[in-house]
Protein backbone atom coordinates (compact mmCIF):
# COMPACT_ATOMS: atom_id res chain seq x y z
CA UNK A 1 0.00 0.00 0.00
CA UNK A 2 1.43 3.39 -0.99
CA UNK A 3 1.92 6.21 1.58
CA UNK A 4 -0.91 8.15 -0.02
CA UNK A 5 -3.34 5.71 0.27
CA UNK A 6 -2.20 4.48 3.44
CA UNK A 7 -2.56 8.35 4.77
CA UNK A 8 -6.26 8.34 3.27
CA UNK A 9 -7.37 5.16 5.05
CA UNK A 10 -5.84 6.52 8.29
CA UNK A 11 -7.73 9.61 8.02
CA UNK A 12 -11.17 7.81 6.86
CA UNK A 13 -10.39 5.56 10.14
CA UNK A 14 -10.32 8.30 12.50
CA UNK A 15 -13.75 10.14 11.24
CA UNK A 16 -15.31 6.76 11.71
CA UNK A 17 -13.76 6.68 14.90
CA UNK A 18 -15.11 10.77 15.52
CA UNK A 19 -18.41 9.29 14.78
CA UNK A 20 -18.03 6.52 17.43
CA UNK A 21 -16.69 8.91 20.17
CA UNK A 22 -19.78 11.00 19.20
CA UNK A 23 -22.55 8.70 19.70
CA UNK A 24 -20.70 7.35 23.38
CA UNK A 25 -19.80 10.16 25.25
CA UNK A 26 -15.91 10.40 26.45
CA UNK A 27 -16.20 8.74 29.78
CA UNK A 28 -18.06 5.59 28.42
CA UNK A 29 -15.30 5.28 25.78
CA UNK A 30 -12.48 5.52 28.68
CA UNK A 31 -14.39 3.07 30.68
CA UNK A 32 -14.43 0.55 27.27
CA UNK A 33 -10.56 1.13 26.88
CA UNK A 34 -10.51 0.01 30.37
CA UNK A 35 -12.75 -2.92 29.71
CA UNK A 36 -10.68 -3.94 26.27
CA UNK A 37 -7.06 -3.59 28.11
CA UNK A 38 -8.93 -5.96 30.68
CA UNK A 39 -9.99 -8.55 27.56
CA UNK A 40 -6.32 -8.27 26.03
CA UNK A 41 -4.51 -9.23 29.41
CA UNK A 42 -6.85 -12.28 30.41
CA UNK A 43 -6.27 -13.75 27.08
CA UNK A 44 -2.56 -13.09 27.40
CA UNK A 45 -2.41 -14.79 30.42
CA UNK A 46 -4.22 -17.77 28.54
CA UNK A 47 -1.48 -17.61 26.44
CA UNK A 48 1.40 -18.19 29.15
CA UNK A 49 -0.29 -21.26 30.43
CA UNK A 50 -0.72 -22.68 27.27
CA UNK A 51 -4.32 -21.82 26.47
CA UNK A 52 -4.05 -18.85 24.30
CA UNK A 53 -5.67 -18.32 21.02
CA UNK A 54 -3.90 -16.42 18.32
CA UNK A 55 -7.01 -15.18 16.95
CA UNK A 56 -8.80 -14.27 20.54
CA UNK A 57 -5.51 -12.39 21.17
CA UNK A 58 -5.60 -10.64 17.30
CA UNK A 59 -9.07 -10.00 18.00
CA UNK A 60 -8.52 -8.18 21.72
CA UNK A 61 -5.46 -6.05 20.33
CA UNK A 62 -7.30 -4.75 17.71
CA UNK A 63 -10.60 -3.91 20.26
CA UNK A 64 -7.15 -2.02 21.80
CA UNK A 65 -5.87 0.16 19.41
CA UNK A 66 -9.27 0.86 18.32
CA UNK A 67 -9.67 2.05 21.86
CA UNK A 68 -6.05 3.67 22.01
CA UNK A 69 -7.37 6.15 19.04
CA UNK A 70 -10.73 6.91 20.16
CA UNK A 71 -8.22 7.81 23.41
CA UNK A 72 -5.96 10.19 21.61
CA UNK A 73 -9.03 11.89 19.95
CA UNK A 74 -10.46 12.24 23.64
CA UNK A 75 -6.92 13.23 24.78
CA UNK A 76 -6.41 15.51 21.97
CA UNK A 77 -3.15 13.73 21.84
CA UNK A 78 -1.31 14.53 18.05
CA UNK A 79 0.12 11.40 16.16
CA UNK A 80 3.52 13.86 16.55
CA UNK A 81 3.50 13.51 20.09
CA UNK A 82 2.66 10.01 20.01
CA UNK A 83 5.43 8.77 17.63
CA UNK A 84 7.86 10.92 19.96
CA UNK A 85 6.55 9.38 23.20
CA UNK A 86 6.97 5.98 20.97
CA UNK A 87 10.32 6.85 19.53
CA UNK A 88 11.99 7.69 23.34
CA UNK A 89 10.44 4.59 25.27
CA UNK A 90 11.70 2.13 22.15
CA UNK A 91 15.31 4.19 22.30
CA UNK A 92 15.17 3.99 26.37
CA UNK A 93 15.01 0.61 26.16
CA UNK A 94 17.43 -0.72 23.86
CA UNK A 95 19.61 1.09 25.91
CA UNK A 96 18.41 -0.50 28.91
CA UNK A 97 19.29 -3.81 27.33
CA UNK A 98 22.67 -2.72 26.56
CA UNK A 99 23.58 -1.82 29.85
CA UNK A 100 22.43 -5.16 30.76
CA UNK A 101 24.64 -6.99 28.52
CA UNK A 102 27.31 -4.69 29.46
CA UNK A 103 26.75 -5.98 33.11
CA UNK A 104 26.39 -9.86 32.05
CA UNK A 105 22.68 -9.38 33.50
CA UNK A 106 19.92 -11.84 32.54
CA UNK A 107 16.75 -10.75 31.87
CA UNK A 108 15.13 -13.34 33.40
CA UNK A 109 12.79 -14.13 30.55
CA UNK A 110 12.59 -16.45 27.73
CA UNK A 111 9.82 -16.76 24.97
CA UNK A 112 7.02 -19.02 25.81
């Protein structure tokens, strides 16, 4: 998919999304963020003791980031400000981990 039309869906997303938010006021949508974070850990935790579904989790992360726009419309959060918030906590990290192979640490954690 080309940039263009990539940018187009986006924006077609979020004034379906504007139309969502509108019919559910703010604080319902907050308390269905809360609810769909809640959906996405239980069947994570299914997942660590063997039970998950792939398609239950698919399903639940995409209830999430359906929720985690209708939040940054709510928020008035830009997709700038985002991507920078994004950008510094990947960057923060990987230079966590370095430090930590520096120091010979372990993690602690393997895949499942």
């Amino acid at each position: 998919m080309e940039a263009e039309e990539r940018e187009g869906k986006e924006v077609m997303d979020m004034i379906k999304l504007e139309e969502i938010l509108r019919h559910y006021s703010p604080e319902a949508q907050i308390v269905k963020s809360i609810e769909e974070l809640a959906e996405l850990q239980a069947e994570l935790a299914r997942l660590l003791i063997k039970q998950g579904d792939v398609k239950k989790i698919t399903s639940e992360i995409a209830d999430v980031l359906i929720m985690v726009n209708q939040l940054t419309i709510i928020l008035d959060i830009t997709p700038e400000d985002l991507e920078n918030w994004i950008k510094f906590k990947i960057d923060r990290q990987l230079e966590r981990i370095r430090e930590q192979e520096q120091a010979g640490a372990d993690c602690g954690w393997r895949k499942p």
